[in-house]
Protein backbone atom coordinates (compact mmCIF):
# COMPACT_ATOMS: atom_id res chain seq x y z
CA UNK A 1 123.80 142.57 151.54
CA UNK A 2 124.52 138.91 151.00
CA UNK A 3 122.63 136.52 152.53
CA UNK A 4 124.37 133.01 152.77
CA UNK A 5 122.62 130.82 154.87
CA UNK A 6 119.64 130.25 152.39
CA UNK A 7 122.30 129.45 149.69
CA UNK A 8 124.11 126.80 151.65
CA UNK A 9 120.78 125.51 152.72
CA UNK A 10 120.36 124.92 148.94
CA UNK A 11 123.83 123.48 148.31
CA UNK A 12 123.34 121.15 150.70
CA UNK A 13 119.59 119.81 149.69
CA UNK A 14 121.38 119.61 145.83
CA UNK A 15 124.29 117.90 147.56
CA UNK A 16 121.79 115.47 148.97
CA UNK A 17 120.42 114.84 146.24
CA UNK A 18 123.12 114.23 144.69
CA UNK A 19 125.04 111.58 147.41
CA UNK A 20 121.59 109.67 147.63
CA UNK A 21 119.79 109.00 144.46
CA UNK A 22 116.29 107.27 145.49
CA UNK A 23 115.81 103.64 144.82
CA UNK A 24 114.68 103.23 141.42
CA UNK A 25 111.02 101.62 140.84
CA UNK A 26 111.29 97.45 140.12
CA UNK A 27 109.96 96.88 136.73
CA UNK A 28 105.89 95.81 136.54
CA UNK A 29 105.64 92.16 135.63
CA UNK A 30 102.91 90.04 134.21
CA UNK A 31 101.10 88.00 135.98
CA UNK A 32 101.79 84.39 135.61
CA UNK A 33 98.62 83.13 136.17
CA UNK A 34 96.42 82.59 133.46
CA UNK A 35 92.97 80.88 133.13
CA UNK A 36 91.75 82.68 135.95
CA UNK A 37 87.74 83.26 136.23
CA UNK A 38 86.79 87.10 136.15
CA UNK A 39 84.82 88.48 138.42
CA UNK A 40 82.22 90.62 137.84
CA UNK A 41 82.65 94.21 139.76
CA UNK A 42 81.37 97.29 139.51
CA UNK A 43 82.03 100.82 140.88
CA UNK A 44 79.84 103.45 143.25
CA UNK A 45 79.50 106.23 141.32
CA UNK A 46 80.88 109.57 142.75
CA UNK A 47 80.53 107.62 146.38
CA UNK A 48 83.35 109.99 148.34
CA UNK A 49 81.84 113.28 148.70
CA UNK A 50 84.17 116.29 150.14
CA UNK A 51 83.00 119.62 151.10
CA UNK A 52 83.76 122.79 149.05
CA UNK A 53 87.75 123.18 149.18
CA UNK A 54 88.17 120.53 150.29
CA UNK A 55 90.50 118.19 148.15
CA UNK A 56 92.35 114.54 148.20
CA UNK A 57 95.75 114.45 146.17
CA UNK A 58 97.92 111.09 145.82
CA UNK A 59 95.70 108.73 147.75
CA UNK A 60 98.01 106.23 149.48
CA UNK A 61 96.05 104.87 152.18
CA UNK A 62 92.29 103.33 152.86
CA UNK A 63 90.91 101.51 155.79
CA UNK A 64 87.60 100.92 157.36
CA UNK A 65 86.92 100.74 161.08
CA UNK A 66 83.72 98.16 162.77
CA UNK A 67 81.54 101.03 162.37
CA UNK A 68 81.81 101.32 158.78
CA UNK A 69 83.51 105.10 158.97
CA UNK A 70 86.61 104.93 155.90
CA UNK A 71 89.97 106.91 156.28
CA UNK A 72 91.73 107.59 153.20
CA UNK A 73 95.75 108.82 154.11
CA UNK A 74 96.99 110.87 151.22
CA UNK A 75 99.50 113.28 149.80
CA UNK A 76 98.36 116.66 148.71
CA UNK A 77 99.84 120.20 149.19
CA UNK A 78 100.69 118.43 152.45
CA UNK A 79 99.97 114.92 154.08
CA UNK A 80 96.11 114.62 155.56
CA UNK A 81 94.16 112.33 156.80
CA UNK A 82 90.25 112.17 155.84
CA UNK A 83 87.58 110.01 157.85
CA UNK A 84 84.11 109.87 155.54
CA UNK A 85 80.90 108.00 156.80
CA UNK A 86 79.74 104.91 155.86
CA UNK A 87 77.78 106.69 153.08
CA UNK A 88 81.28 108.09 151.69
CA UNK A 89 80.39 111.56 153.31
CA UNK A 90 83.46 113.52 154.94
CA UNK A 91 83.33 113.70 158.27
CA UNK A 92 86.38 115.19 159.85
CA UNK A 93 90.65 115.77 159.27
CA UNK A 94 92.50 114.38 161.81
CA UNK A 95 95.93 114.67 163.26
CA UNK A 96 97.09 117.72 160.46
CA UNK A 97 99.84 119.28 161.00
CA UNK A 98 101.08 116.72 163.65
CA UNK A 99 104.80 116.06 163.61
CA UNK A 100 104.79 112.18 161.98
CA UNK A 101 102.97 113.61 159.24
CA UNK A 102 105.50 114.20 155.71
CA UNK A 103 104.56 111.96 153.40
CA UNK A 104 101.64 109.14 153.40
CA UNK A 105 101.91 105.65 152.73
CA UNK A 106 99.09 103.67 154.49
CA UNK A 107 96.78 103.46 157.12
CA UNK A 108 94.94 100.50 158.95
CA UNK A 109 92.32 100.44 161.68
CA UNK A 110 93.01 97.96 164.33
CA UNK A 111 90.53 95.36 166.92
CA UNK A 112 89.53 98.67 168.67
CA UNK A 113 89.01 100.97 166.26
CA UNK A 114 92.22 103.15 166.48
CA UNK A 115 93.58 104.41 163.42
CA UNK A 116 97.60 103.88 162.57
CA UNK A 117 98.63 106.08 159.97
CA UNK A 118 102.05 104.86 158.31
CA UNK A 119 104.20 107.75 156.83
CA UNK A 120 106.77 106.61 154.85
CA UNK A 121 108.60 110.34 154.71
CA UNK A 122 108.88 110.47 158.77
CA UNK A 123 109.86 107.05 159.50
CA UNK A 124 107.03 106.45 161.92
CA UNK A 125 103.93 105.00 162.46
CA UNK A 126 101.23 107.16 164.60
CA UNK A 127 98.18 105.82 166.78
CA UNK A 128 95.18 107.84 167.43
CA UNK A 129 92.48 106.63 169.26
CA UNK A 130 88.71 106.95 167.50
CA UNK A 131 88.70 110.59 168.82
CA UNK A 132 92.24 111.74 166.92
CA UNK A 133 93.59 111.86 170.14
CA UNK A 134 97.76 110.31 169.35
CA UNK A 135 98.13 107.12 171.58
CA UNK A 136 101.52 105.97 170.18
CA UNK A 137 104.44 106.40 168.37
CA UNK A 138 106.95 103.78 166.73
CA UNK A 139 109.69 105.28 164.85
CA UNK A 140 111.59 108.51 165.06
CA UNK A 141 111.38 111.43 162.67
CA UNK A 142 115.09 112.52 161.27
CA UNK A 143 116.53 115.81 162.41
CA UNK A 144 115.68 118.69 161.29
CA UNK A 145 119.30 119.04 160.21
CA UNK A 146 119.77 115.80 158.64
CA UNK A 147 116.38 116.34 156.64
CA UNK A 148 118.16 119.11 154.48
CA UNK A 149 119.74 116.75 152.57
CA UNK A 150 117.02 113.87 152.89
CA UNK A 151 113.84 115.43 152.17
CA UNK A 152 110.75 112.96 152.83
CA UNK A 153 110.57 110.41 150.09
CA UNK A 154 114.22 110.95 149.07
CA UNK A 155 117.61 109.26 150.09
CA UNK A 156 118.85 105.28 149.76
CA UNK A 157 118.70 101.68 151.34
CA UNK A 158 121.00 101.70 153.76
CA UNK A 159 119.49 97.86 156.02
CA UNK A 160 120.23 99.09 158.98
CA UNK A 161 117.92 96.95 160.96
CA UNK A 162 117.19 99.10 164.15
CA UNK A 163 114.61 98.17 166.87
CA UNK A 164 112.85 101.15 167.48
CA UNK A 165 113.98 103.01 163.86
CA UNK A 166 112.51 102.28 159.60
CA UNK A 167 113.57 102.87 156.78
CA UNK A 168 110.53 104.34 154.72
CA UNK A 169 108.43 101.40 156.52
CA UNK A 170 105.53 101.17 154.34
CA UNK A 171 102.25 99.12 156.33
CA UNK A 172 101.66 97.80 159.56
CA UNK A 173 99.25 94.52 160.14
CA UNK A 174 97.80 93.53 164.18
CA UNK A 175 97.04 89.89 165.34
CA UNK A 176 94.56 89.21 167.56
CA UNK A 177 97.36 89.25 170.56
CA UNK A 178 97.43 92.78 169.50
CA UNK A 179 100.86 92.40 168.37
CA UNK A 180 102.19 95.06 165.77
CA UNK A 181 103.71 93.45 162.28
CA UNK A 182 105.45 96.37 159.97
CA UNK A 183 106.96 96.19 156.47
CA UNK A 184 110.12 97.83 156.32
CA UNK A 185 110.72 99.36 153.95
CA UNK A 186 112.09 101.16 150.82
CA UNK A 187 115.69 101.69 153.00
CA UNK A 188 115.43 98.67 154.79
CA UNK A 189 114.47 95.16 153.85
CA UNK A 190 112.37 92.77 156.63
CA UNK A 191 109.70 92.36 158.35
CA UNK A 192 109.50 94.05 162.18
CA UNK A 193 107.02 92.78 165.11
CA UNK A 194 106.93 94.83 168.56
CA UNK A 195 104.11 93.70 171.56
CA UNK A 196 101.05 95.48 171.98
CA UNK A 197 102.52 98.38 173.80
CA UNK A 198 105.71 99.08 170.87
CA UNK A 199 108.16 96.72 172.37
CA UNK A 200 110.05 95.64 170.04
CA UNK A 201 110.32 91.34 169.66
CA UNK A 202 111.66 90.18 166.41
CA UNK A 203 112.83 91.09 163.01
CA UNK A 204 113.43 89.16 160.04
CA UNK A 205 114.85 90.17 156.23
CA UNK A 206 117.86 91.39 154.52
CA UNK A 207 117.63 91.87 150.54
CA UNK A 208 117.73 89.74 148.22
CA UNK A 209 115.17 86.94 146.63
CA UNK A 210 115.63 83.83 148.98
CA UNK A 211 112.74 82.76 151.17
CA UNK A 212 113.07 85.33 154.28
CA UNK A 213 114.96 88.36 151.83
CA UNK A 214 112.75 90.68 150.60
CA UNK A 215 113.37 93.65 147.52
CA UNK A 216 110.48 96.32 148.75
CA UNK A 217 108.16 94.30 151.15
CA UNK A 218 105.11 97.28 150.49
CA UNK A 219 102.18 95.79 151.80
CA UNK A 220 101.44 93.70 154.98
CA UNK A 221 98.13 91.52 156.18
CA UNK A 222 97.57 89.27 158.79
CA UNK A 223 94.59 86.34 159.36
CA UNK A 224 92.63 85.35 162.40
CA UNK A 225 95.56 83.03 163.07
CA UNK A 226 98.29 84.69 162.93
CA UNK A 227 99.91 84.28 159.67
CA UNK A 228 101.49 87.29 158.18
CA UNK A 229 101.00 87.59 154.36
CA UNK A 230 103.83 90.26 152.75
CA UNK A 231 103.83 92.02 149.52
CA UNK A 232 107.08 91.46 148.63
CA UNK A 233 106.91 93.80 145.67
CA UNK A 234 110.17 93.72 144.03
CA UNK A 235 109.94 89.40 143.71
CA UNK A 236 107.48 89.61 142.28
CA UNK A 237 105.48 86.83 145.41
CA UNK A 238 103.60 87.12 148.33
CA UNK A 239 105.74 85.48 151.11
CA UNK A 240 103.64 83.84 154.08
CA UNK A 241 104.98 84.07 157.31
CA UNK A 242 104.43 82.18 160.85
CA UNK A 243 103.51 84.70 163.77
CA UNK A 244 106.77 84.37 164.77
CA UNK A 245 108.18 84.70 161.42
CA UNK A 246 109.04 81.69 160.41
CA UNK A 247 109.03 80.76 156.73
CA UNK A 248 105.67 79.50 155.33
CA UNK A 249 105.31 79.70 151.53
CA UNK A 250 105.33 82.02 148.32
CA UNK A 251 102.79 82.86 146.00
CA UNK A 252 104.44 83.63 142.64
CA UNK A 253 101.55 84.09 139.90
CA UNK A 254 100.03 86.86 140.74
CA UNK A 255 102.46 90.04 139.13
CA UNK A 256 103.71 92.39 141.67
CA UNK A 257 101.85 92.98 144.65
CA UNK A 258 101.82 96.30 145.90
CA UNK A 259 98.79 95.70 148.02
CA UNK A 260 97.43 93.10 150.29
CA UNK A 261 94.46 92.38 152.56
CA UNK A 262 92.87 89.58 154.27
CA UNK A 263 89.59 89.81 154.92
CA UNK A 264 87.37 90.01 157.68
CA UNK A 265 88.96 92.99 159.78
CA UNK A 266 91.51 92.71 162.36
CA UNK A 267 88.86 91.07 165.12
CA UNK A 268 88.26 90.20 167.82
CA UNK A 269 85.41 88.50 166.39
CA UNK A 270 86.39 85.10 164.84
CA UNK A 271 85.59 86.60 161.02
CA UNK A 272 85.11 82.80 159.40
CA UNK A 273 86.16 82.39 156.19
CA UNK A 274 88.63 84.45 154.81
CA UNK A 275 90.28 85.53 151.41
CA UNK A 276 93.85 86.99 150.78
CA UNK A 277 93.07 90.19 147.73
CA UNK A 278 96.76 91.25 146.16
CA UNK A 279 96.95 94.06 143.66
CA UNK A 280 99.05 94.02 140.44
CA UNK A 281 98.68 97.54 140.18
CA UNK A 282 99.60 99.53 137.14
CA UNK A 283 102.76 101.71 138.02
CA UNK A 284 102.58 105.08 139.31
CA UNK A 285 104.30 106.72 136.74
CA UNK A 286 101.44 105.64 134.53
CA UNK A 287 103.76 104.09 131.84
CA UNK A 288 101.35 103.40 128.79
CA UNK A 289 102.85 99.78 127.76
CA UNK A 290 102.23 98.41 131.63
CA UNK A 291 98.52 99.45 130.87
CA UNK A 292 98.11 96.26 129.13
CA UNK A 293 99.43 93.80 131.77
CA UNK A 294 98.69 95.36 134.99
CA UNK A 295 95.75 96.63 136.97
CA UNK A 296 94.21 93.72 138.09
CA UNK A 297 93.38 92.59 141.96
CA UNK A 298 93.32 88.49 142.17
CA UNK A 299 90.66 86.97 145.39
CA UNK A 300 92.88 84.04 146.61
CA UNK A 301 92.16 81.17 149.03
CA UNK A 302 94.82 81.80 151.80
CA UNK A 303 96.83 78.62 150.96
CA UNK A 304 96.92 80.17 147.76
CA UNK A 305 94.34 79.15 145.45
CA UNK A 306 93.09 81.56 143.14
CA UNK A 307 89.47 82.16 143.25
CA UNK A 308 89.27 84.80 140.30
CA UNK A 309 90.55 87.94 138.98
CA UNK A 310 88.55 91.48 138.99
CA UNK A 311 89.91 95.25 137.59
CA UNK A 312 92.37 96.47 134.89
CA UNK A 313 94.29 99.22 134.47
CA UNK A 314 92.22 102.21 133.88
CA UNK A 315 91.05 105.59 134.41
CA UNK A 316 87.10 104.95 134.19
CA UNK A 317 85.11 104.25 137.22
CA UNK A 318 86.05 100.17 138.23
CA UNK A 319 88.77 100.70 136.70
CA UNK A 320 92.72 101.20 138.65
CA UNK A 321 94.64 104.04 138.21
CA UNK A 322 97.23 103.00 140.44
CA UNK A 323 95.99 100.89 143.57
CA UNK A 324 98.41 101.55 146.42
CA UNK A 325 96.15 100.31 149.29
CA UNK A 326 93.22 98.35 150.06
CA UNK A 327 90.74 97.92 152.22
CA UNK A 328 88.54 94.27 152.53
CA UNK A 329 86.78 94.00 155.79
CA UNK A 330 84.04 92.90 153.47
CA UNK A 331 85.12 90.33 150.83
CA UNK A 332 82.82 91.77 148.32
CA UNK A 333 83.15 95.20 149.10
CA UNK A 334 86.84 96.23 147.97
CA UNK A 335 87.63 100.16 148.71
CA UNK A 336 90.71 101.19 146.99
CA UNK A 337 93.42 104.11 147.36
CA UNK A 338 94.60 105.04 144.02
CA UNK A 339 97.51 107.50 143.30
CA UNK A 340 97.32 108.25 139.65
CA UNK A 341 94.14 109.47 139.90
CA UNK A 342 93.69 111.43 143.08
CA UNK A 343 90.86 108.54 144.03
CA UNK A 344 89.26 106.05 146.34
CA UNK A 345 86.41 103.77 144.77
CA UNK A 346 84.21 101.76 146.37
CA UNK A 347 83.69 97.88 144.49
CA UNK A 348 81.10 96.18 144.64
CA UNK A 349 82.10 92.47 143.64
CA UNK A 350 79.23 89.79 142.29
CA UNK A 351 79.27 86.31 142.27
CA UNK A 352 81.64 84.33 139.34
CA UNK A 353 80.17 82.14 137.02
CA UNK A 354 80.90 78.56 138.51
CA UNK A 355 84.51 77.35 137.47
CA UNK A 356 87.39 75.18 138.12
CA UNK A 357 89.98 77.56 140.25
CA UNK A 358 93.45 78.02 139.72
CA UNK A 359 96.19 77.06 141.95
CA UNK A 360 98.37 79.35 142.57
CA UNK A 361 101.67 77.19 142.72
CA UNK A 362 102.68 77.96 145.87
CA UNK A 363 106.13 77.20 147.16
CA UNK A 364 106.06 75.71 150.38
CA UNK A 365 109.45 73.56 150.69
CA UNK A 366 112.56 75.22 151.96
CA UNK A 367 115.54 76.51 149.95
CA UNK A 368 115.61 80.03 148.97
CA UNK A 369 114.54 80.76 145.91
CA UNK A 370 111.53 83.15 144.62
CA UNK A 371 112.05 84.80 141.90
């Protein structure tokens, strides 16, 4: 007896795969910085603790609510999503098996405490409430049809710059409006804001390198004012944005970031001071040579300035296997998501060694340009 509906499920996923290669990986670059004042930093030991069978794979996501409970978003035999104490103890799964759940990319904790996971393979981002409970939804999962031949994580930019749709959208960022910022994406190439309810206002971005393009925007972070601070991976910068998404300036020295954070939390409390922490992480495919360049998480003034340098890339504890998210509510606590190996650490930063700081040559003219 033949049975032909399996095979032309498999023609068509190879067909797929075939009509849309995934975006290569931008090259690593070295930081362009140099002078800067290290750090000093040091790891928890063994500080996440999971229950018998109970496992983390690629971890893509960390955030940290007012309370002090962590969430780490990751990719394992499926996508979950952990919550651990304060004391790194796991607590609870929440939302598995839920239908925005494919493939993990990020989550943040917002002003009241609900969690927003960001999965890259559904095209949405999800809102539960402190209880799990699902608030919200931005973003629409493809077909079950059209997935055949666009399995999560797979397909190709197509900038199609839809209001209420992503293209592997990759971190979301609140003001203290309670307005929703997303980086989008992989497929697409801007930066999205909707109202505190999902109504979409603005977008901004096509690719390319000029001030307002982007080539991967990965990470996203707002301040107690409003500015939005984007990862613009593939240029190698930071670009600073108005609330309203206006130009600002470029930070250029600091590698490629694949994460950023501001810190202080999301509010409502005025935090005070606050520092901008960007990631230069070594590449996921662990390629030895980046090893020697890469790694490293800069603490930056938020015009900029570069207050020192912490991290390298690494397999031993305080070392960075691959940071794809962090978490700084505290600016000398630094919890970070790691992919290469199947981790979240807790760092614990101490005070530099007094030294002149580094600027980091920030662009803040117009003209397009970055590089």
């Amino acid at each position: 007896m033949t049975r032909p509906l399996p095979c032309l499920f498999a023609a068509l996923i190879l067909a797929g795969a075939a009509l849309k290669p995934a975006q290569p990986l931008e090259a690593q670059t070295r930081a362009t910085a140099t002078g800067v004042p290290v750090i000093p930093h040091e790891a928890v030991p063994d500080f996440f603790r999971n229950p018998p069978g109970i496992y983390t794979g690629e971890n893509m996501g960390i955030a940290t609510s007012s309370k002090g409970s962590i969430y780490i978003y990751h990719r394992a035999n499926e996508t979950r999503l952990f919550e651990y104490s304060p004391q790194g103890v796991f607590v609870r799964e929440i939302g598995r098996h839920n239908y925005g759940f494919a493939f993990a990319h990020s989550v943040r904790v917002d002003a009241q405490d609900n969690i927003w996971a960001v999965d890259e393979g559904t095209d949405m981002l999800i809102k539960f409430n402190p209880a799990g409970q699902v608030l919200m939804t931005i973003g629409r999962r493809e077909d079950p049809v059209a997935m055949l031949s666009n399995m999560p994580g797979a397909g190709a930019f197509h900038g199609r710059n839809a209001k209420y749709r992503f293209g592997r959208e990759t971190d979301v960022a609140f003001d203290q409006q309670g307005n929703i910022f997303v980086s989008d994406g992989y497929f697409d190439a801007r930066v999205v804001k909707y109202d505190k309810t999902g109504r979409f206002v603005k977008a901004v971005g096509t690719r390319g390198n000029a001030n307002l393009q982007f080539n991967t925007p990965h990470s996203i972070a707002t301040d107690f004012q409003g500015n939005v601070y984007v990862g613009d991976r593939g240029n190698a910068r930071v670009q600073v944005l108005t609330n309203d998404l206006e130009w600002k300036a470029n930070y250029t020295t600091v590698g490629n970031p694949w994460a950023v954070c501001v810190s202080g939390g999301p509010g409502p409390k005025n935090p005070g001071k606050q520092y901008l922490f960007v990631s230069n992480s070594w590449p996921d495919s662990a390629p030895a040579a980046a090893a020697e360049f890469t790694g490293e998480v800069y603490k930056m003034e938020l015009d900029g300035t570069i207050v020192g340098r912490f991290g390298r890339a690494g397999k031993a504890p305080g070392e960075f296997a691959t940071i794809h998210q962090m978490d700084c509510r505290d600016p000398n606590t630094i919890y970070t998501a790691e992919i290469n190996d199947w981790r979240s650490q807790k760092i614990l930063l101490k005070p530099p060694p007094p030294r002149l700081r580094w600027p980091a040559e920030a662009s803040r003219e117009g003209g397009g340009g970055g590089k």
